[in-house]
C-alpha atoms as a PDB file:
ATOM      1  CA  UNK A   1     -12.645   7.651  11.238  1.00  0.00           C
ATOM      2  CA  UNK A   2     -13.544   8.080   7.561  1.00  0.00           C
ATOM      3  CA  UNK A   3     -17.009   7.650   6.455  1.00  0.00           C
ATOM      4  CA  UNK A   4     -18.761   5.764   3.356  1.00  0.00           C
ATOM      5  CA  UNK A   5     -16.297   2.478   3.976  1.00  0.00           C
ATOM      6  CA  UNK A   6     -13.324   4.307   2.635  1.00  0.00           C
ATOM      7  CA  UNK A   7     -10.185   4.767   4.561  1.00  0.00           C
ATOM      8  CA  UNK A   8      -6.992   6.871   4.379  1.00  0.00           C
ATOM      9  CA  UNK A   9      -4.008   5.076   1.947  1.00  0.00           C
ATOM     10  CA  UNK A  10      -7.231   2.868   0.166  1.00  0.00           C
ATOM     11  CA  UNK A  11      -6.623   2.607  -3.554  1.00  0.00           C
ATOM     12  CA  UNK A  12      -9.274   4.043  -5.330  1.00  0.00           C
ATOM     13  CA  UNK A  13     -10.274   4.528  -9.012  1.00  0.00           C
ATOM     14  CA  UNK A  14     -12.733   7.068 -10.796  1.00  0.00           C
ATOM     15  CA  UNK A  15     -15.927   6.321 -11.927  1.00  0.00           C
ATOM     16  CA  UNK A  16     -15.911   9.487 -14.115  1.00  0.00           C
ATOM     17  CA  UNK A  17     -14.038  12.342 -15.909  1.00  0.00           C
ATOM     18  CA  UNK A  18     -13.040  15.167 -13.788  1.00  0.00           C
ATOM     19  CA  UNK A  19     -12.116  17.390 -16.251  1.00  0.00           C
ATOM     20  CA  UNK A  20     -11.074  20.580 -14.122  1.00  0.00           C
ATOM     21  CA  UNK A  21      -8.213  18.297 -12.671  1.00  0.00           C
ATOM     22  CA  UNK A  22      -7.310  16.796 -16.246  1.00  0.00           C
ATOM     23  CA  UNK A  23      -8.484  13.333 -14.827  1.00  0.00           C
ATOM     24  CA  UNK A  24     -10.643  10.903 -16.507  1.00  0.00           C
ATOM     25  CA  UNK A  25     -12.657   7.991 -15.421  1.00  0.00           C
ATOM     26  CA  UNK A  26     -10.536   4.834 -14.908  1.00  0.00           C
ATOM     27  CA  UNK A  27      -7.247   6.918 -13.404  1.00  0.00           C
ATOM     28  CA  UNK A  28      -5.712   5.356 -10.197  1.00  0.00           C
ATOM     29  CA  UNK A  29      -5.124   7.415  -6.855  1.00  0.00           C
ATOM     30  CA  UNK A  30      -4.870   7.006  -2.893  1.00  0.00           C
ATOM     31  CA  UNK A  31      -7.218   8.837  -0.309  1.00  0.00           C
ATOM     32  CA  UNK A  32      -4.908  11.035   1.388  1.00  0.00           C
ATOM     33  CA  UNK A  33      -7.150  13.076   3.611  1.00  0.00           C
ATOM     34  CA  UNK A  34     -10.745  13.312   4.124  1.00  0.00           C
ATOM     35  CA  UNK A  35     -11.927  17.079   3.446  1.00  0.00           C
ATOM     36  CA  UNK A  36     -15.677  16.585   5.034  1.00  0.00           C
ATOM     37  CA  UNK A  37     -18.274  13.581   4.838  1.00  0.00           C
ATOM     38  CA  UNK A  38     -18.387  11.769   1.772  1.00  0.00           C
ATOM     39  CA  UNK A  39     -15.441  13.988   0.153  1.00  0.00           C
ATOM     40  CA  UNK A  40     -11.694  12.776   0.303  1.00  0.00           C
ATOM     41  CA  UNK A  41      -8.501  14.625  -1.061  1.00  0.00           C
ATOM     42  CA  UNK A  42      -7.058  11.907  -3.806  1.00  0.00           C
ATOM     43  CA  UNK A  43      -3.464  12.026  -4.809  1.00  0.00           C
ATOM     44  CA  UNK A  44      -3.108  10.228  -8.639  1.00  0.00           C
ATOM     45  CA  UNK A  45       0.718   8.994  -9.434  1.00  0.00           C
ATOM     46  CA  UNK A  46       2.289   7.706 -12.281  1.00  0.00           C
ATOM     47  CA  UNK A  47       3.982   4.823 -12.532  1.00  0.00           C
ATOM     48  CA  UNK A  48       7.156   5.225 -11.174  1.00  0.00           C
ATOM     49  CA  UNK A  49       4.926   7.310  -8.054  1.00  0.00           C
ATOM     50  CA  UNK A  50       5.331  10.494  -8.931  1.00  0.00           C
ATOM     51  CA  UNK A  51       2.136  12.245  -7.985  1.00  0.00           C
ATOM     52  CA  UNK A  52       0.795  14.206 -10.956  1.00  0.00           C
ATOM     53  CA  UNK A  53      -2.745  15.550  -9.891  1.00  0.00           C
ATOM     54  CA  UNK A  54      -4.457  16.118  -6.235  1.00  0.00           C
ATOM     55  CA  UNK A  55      -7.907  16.407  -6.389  1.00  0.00           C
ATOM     56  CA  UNK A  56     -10.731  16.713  -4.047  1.00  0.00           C
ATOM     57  CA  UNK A  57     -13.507  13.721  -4.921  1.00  0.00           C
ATOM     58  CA  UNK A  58     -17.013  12.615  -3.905  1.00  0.00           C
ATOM     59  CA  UNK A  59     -17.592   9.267  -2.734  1.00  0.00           C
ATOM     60  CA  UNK A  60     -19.973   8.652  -5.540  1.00  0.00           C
ATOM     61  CA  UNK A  61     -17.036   9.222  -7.941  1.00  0.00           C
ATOM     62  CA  UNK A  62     -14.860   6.762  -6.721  1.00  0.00           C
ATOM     63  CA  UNK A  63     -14.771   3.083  -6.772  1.00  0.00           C
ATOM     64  CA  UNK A  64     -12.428   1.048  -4.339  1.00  0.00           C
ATOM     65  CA  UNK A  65      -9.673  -1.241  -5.470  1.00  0.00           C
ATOM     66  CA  UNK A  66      -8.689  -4.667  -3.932  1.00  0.00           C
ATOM     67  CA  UNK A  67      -5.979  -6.407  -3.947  1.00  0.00           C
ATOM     68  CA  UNK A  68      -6.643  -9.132  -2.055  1.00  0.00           C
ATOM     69  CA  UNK A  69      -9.485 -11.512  -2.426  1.00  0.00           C
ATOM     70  CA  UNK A  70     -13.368 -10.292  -0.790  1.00  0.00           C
ATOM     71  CA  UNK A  71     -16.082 -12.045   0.305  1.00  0.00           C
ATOM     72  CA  UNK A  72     -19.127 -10.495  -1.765  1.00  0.00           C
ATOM     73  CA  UNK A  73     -22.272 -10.286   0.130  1.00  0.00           C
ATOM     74  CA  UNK A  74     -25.167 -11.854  -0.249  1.00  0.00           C
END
C-alpha cells in the first residue's frame, strides 16, 4: 500500500523545478514505484508516451491530477 493518498499509475504533476532531472514545476508524470515513505519513482512522457525523464520525488513536490469529478471536503 502506498502512503500520503498516492497510489501506483496516479497522475501526478510538480509543484516545483527539479532541476537535476531537467524537470520544472507544472511537468506531467505517473507514480511508478514507491522508493520509501513519502518518496515515489515518477516516470514523465511526452505526448505521444514516450517517457523522457524518471525521477525519484517527495510527496511534498507533487500534486495529484483528476480526471474525474471529487467531492472536496468540508
Amino acid at each position: 500500500m502506498m502512503s500520503n493518498s498516492f497510489n501506483l499509475l496516479d497522475v501526478v504533476a510538480l509543484t516545483e523545478d527539479l532541476p537535476a532531472h531537467g524537470l520544472c514545476r507544472g511537468q506531467v508524470g505517473t507514480i511508478v514505484e514507491e522508493l520509501a515513505p513519502g518518496v515515489f519513482e515518477v516516470e514523465f512522457s511526452d505526448s505521444t508516451g514516450r517517457p523522457y525523464a524518471m525521477a525519484p520525488v517527495k510527496v511534498v513536490q507533487l500534486l495529484a491530477l483528476h480526471y474525474e469529478p471529487t467531492e472536496v471536503a468540508s
